[in-house]
C-alpha atoms as a PDB file:
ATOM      1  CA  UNK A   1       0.000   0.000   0.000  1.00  0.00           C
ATOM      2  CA  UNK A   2       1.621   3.242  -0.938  1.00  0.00           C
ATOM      3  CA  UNK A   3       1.732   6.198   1.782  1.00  0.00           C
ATOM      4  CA  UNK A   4      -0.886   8.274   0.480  1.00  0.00           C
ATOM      5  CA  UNK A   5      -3.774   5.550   0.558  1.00  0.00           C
ATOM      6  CA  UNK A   6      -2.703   4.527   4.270  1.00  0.00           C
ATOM      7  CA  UNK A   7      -5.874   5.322   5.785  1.00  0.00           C
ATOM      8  CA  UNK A   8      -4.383   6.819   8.804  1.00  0.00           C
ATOM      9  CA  UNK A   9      -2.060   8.748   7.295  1.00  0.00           C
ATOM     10  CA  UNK A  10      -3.808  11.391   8.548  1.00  0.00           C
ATOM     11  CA  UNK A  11      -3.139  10.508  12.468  1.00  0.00           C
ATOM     12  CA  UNK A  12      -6.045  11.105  13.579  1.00  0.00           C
ATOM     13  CA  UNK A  13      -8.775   8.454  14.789  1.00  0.00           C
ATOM     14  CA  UNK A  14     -12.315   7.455  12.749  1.00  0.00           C
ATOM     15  CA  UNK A  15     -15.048   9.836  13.928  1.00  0.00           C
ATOM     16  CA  UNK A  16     -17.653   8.100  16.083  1.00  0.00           C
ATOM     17  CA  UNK A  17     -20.548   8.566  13.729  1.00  0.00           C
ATOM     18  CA  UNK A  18     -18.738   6.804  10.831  1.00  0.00           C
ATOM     19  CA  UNK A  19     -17.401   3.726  13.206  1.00  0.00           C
ATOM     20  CA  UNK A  20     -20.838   3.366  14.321  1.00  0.00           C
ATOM     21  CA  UNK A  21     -22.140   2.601  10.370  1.00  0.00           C
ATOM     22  CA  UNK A  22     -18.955   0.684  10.032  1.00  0.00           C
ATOM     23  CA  UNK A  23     -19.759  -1.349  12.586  1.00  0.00           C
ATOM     24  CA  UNK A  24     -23.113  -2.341  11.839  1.00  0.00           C
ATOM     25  CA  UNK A  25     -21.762  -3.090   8.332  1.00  0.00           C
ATOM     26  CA  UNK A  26     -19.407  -5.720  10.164  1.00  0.00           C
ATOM     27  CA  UNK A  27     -22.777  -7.115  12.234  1.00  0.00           C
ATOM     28  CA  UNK A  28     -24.492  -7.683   9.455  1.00  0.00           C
ATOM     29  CA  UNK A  29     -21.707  -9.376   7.510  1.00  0.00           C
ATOM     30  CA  UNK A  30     -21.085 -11.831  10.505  1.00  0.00           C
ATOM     31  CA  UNK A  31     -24.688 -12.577  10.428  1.00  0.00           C
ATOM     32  CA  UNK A  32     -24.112 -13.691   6.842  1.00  0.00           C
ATOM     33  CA  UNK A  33     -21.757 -15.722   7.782  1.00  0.00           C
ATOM     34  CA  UNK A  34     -23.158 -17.664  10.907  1.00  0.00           C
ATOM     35  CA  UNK A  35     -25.723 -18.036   8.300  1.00  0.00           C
ATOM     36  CA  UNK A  36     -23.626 -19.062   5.548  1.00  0.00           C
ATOM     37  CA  UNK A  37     -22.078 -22.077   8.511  1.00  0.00           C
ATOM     38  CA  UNK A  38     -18.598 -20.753   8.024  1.00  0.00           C
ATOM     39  CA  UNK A  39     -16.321 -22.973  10.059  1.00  0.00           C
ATOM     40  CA  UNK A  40     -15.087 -21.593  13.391  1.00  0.00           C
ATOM     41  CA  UNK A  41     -11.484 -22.248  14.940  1.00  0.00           C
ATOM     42  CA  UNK A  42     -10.863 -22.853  18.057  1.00  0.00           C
ATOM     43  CA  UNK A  43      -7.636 -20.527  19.818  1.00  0.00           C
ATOM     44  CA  UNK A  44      -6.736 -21.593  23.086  1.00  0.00           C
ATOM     45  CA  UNK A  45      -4.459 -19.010  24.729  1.00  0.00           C
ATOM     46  CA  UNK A  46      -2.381 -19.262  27.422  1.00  0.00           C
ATOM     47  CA  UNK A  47      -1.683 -21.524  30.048  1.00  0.00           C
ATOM     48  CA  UNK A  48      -3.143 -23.368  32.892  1.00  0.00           C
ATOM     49  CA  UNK A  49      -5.165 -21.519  35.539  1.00  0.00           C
ATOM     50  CA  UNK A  50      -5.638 -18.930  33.441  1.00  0.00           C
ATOM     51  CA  UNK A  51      -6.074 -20.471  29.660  1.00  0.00           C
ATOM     52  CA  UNK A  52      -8.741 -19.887  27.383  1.00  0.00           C
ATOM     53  CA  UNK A  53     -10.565 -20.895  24.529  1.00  0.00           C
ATOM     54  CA  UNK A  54     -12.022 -18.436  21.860  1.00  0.00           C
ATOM     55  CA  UNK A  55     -14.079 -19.301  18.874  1.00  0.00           C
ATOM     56  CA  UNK A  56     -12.980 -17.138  15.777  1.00  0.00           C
ATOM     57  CA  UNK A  57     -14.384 -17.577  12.336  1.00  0.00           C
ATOM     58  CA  UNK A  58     -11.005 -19.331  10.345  1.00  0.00           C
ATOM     59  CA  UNK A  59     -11.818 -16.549   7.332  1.00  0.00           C
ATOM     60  CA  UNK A  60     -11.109 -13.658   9.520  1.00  0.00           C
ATOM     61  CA  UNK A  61      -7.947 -15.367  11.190  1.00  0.00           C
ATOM     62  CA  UNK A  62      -6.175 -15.933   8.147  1.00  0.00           C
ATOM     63  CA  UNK A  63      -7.247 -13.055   5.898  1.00  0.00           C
ATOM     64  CA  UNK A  64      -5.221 -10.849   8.533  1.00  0.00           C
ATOM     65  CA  UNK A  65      -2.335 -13.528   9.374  1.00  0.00           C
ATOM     66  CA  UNK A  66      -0.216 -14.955   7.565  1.00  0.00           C
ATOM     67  CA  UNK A  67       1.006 -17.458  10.643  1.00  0.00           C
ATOM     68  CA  UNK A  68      -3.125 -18.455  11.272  1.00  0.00           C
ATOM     69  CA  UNK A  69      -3.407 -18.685   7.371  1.00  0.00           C
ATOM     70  CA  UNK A  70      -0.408 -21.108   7.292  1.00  0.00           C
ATOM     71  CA  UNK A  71      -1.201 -23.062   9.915  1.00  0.00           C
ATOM     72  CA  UNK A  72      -5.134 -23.415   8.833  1.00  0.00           C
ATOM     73  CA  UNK A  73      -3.787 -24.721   5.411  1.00  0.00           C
ATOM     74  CA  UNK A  74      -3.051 -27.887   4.118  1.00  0.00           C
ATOM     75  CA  UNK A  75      -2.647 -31.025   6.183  1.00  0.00           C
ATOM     76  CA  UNK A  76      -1.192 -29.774   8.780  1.00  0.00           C
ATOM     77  CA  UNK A  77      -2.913 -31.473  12.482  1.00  0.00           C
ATOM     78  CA  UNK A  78      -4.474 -27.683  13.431  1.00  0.00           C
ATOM     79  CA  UNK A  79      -6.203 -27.346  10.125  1.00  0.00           C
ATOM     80  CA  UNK A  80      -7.476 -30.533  10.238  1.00  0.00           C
ATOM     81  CA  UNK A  81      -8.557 -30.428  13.969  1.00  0.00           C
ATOM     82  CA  UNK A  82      -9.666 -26.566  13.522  1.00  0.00           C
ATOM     83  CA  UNK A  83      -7.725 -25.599  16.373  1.00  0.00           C
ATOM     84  CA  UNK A  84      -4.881 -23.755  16.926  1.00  0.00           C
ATOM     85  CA  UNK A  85      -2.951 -23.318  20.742  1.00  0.00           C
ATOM     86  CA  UNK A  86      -0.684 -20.596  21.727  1.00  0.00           C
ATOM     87  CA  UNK A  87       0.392 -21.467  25.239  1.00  0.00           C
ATOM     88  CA  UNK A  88       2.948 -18.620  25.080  1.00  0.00           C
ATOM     89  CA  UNK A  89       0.356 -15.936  24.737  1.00  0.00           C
ATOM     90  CA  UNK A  90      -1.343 -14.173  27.313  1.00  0.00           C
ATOM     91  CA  UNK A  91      -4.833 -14.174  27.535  1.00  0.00           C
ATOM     92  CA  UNK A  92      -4.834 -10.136  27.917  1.00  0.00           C
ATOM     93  CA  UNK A  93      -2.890  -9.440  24.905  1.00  0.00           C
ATOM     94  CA  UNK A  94      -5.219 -12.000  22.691  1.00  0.00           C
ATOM     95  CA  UNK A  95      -8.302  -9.863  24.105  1.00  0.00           C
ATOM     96  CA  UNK A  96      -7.269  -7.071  21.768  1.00  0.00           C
ATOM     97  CA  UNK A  97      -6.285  -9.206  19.114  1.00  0.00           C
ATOM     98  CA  UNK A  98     -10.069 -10.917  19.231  1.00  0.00           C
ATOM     99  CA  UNK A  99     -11.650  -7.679  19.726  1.00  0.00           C
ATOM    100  CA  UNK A 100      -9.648  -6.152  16.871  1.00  0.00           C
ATOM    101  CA  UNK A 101     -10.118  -9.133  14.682  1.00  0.00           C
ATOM    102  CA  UNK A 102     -13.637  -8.252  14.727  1.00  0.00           C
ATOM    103  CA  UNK A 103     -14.041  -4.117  15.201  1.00  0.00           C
ATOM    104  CA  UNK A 104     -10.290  -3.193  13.991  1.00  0.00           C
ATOM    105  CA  UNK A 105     -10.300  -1.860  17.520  1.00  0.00           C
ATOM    106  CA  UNK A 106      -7.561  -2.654  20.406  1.00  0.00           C
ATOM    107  CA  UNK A 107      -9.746  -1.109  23.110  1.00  0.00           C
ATOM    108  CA  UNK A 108     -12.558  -0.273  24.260  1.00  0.00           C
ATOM    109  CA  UNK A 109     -12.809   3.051  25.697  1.00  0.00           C
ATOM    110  CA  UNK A 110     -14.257   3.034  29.226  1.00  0.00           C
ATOM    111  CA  UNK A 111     -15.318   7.051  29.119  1.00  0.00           C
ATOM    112  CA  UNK A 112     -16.647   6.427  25.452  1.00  0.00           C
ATOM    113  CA  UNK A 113     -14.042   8.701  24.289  1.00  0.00           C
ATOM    114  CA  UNK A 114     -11.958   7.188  21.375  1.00  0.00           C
ATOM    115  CA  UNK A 115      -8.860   9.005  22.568  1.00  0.00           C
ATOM    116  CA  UNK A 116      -9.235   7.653  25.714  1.00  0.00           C
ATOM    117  CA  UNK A 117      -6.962   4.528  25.320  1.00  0.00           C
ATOM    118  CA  UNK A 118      -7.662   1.969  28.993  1.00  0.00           C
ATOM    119  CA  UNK A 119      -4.057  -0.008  28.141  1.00  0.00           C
ATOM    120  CA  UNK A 120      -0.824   0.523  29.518  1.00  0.00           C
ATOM    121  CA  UNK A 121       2.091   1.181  26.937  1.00  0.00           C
ATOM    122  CA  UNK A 122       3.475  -2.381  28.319  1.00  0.00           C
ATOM    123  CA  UNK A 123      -0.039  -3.964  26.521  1.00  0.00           C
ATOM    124  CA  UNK A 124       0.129  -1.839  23.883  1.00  0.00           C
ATOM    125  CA  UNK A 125       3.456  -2.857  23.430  1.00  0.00           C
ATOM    126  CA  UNK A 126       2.581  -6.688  23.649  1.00  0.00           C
ATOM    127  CA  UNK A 127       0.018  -6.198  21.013  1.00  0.00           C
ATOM    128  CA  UNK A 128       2.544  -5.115  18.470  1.00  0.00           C
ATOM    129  CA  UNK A 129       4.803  -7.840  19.581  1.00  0.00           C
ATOM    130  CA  UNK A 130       2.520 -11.037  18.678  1.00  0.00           C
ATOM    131  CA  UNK A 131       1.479  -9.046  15.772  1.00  0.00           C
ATOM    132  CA  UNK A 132       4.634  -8.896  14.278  1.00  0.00           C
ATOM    133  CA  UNK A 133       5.394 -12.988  15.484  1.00  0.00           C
ATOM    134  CA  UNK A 134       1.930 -13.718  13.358  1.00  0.00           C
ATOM    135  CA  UNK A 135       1.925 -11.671  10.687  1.00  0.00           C
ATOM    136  CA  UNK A 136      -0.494  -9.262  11.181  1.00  0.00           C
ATOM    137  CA  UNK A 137       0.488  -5.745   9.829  1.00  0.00           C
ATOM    138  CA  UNK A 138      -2.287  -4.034  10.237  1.00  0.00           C
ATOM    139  CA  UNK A 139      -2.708  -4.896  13.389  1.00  0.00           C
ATOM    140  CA  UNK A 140       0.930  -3.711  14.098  1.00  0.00           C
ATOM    141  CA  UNK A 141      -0.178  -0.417  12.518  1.00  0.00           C
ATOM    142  CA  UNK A 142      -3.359  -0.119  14.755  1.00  0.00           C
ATOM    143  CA  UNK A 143      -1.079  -0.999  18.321  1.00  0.00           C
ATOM    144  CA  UNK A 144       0.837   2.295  16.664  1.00  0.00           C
ATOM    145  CA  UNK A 145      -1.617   4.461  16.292  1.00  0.00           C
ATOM    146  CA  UNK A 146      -2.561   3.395  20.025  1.00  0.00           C
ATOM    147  CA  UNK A 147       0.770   3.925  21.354  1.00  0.00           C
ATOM    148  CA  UNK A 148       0.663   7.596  20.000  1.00  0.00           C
ATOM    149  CA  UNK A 149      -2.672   8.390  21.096  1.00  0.00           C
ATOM    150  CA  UNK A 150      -2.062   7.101  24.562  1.00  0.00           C
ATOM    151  CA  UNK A 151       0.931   9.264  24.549  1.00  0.00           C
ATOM    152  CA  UNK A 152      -1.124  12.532  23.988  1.00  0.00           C
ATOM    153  CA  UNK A 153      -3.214  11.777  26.813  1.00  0.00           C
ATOM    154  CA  UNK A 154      -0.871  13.442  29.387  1.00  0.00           C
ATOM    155  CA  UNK A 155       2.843  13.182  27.538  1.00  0.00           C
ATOM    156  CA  UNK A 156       4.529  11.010  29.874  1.00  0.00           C
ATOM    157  CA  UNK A 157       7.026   8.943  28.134  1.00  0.00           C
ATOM    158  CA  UNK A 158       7.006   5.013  28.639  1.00  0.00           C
ATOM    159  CA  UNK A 159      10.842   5.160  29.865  1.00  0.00           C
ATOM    160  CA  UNK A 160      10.354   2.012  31.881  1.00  0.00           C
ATOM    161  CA  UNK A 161       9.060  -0.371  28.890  1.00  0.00           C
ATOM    162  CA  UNK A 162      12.444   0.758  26.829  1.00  0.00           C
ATOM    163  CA  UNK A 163      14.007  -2.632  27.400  1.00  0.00           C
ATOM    164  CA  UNK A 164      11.013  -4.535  26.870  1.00  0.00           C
ATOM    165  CA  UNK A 165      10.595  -3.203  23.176  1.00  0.00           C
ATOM    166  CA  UNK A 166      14.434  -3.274  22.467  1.00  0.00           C
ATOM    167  CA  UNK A 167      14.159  -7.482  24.115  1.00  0.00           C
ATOM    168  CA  UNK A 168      11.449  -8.733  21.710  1.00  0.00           C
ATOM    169  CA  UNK A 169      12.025  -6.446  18.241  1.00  0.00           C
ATOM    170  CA  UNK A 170      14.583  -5.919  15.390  1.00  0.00           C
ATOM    171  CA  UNK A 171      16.924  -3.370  14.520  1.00  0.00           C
ATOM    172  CA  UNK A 172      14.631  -2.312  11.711  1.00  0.00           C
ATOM    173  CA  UNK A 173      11.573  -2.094  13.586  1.00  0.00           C
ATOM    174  CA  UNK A 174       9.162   1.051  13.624  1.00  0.00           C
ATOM    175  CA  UNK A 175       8.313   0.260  16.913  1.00  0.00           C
ATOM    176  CA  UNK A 176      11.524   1.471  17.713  1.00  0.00           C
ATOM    177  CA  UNK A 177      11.687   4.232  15.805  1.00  0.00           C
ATOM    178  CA  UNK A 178       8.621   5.323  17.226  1.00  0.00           C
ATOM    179  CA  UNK A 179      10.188   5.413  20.504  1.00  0.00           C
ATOM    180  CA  UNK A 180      12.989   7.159  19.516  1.00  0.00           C
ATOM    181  CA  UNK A 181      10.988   9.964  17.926  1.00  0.00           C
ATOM    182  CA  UNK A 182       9.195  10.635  20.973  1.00  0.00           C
ATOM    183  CA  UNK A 183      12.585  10.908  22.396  1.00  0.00           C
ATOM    184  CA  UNK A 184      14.311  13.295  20.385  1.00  0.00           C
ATOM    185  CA  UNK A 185      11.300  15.574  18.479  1.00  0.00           C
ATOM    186  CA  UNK A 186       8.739  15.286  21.972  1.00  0.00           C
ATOM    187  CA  UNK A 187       9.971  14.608  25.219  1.00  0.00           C
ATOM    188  CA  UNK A 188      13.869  15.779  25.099  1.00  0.00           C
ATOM    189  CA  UNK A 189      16.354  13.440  25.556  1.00  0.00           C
ATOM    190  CA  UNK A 190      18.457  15.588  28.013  1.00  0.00           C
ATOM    191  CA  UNK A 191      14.847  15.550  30.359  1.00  0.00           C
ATOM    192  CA  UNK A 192      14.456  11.576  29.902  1.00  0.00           C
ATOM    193  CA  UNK A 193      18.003  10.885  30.408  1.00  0.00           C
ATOM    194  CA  UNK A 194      17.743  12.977  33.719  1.00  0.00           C
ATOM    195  CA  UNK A 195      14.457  10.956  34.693  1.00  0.00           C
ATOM    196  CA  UNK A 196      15.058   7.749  33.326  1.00  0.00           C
ATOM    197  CA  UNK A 197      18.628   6.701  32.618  1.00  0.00           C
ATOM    198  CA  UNK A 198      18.093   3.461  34.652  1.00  0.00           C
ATOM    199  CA  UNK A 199      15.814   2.145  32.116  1.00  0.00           C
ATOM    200  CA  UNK A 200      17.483   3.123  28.988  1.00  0.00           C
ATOM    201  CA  UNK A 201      19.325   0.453  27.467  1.00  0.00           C
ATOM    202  CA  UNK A 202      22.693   1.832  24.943  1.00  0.00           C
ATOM    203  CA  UNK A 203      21.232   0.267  21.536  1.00  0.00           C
ATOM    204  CA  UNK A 204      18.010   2.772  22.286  1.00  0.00           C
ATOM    205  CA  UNK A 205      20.827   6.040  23.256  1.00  0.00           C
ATOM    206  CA  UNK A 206      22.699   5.385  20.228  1.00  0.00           C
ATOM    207  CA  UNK A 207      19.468   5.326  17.804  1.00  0.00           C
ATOM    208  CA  UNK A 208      18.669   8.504  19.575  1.00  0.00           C
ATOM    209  CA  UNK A 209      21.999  10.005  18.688  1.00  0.00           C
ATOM    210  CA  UNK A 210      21.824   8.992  15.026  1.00  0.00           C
ATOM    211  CA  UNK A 211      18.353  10.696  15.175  1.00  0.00           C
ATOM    212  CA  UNK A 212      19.227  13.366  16.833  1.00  0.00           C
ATOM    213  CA  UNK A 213      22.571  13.837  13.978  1.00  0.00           C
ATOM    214  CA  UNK A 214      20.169  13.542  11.260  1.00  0.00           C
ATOM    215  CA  UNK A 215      18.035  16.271  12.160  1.00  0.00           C
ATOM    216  CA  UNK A 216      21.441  18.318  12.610  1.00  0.00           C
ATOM    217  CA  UNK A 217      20.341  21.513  14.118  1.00  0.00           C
ATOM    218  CA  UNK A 218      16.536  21.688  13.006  1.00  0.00           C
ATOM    219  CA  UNK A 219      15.772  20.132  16.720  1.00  0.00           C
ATOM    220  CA  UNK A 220      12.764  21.681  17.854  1.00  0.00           C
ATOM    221  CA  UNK A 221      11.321  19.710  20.864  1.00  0.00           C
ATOM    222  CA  UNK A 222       7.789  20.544  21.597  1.00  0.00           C
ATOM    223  CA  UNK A 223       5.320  19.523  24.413  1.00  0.00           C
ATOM    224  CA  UNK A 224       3.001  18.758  21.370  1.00  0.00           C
ATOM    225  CA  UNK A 225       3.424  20.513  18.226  1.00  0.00           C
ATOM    226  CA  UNK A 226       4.886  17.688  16.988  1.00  0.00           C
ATOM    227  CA  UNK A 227       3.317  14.697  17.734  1.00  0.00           C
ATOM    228  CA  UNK A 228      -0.578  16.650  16.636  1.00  0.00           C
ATOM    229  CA  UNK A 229       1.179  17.038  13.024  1.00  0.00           C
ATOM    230  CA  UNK A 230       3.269  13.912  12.681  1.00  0.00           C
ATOM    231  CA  UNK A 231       2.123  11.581   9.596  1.00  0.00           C
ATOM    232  CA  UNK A 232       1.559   8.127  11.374  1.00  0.00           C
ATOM    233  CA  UNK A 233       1.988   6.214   8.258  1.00  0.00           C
ATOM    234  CA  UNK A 234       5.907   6.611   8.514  1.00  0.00           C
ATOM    235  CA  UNK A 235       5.403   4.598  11.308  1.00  0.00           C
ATOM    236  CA  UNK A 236       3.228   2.091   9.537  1.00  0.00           C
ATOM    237  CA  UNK A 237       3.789  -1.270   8.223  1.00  0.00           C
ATOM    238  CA  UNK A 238       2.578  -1.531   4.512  1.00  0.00           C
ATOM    239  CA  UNK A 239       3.085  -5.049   3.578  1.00  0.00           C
ATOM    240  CA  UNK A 240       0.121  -7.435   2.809  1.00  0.00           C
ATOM    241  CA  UNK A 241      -0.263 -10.547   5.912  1.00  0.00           C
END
């Protein structure tokens, strides 16, 4: 998908009247297919106490994965049993994924406001981390947006989940250039360095140096200005699942 047809390359959130008629158009077209006896899968997440089983139409897991459409394929013992376990999963961070599977929404807003994201940046975080182990792009681009517009709820930066992102992502991955952003164009790095150096690992400094080279003098941190303008898509992942 090219840049200019991301559909949040705008950064800013659906309104509420048009994800209302969206998501009666996504009622009705489970309805058809309950109707239509689509087979379900059965996802069992997690482990013993706390393990559980959710029933997902096999059509909507692999048109958005390409792990759940490779392992639903074929021969293979969870196509032909319809069932598919991931005891290495939370059930938390599979919540989203089920709830997004079905509204392309992460959350549920407790106040009813959109912007009003209930996760913690560690979830969020988590989200974008099984997304990118399953192939899920869009999903990855959706725990982005998230991350951002939990961020502009009060600007505090999520210094303590550094590590965490640097542990369980790539060199190349917009996850952690999103953090890095924040870093040098948002928060200051001088400020989180003087609140947070305990929790910043040296592969995260150094990408904030190269950042902060790159820009080389046009530095302008801003409590907001630039996170309200910033184009999202840069952050997003393109690629089909």
């Amino acid at each position: 998908m090219a840049p200019s047809s991301c559909p949040f390359a705008s950064g800013h959130n659906i309104p509420s009247s048009s994800y209302d008629t969206f998501i009666k158009s996504l009622d009705s077209l489970l309805m058809v297919l309950r109707q239509a006896d689509e087979s379900q899968v059965k996802v069992i997440v997690g482990s013993q106490p706390n393990r559980k089983t959710y029933c997902i139409y096999r059509c909507l897991l692999c048109h958005d994965s390409s792990y759940f459409r490779k392992a639903l394929s074929g021969e293979s013992k969870e196509a032909h049993e319809r069932t598919i376990t991931l005891d290495q999963d939370s059930v938390e961070t599979f919540k989203a994924v089920h709830l997004w599977l079905h509204t392309r929404r992460i959350y549920q807003s407790e106040s009813g406001d959109p912007n009003a994201v209930p996760l913690q940046f560690e979830g969020l975080f988590k989200i974008y981390f099984f997304a990118d182990m399953k192939g899920m792009p869009a999903l990855k681009n959706a725990a982005v947006d998230a991350v951002f517009t939990k961020y502009l709820q009060n600007l505090e930066y999520p210094a303590r989940s550094v590590p965490l992102v640097y542990e369980n992502t790539s060199q190349d991955c917009t996850l952690r250039r999103v953090l890095v952003d924040l870093a040098v164009r948002n928060y200051g790095c001088q400020r989180l360095i003087q609140e947070h150096r305990t929790n910043l690992v040296n592969d995260f400094l150094v990408e904030c140096i190269m950042a902060m080279r790159a820009l080389r003098g046009r530095l302008d941190v801003q409590p907001k200005g630039w996170i309200e303008s910033v184009n999202r898509c840069q952050y997003h992942d393109h690629s089909d699942p």
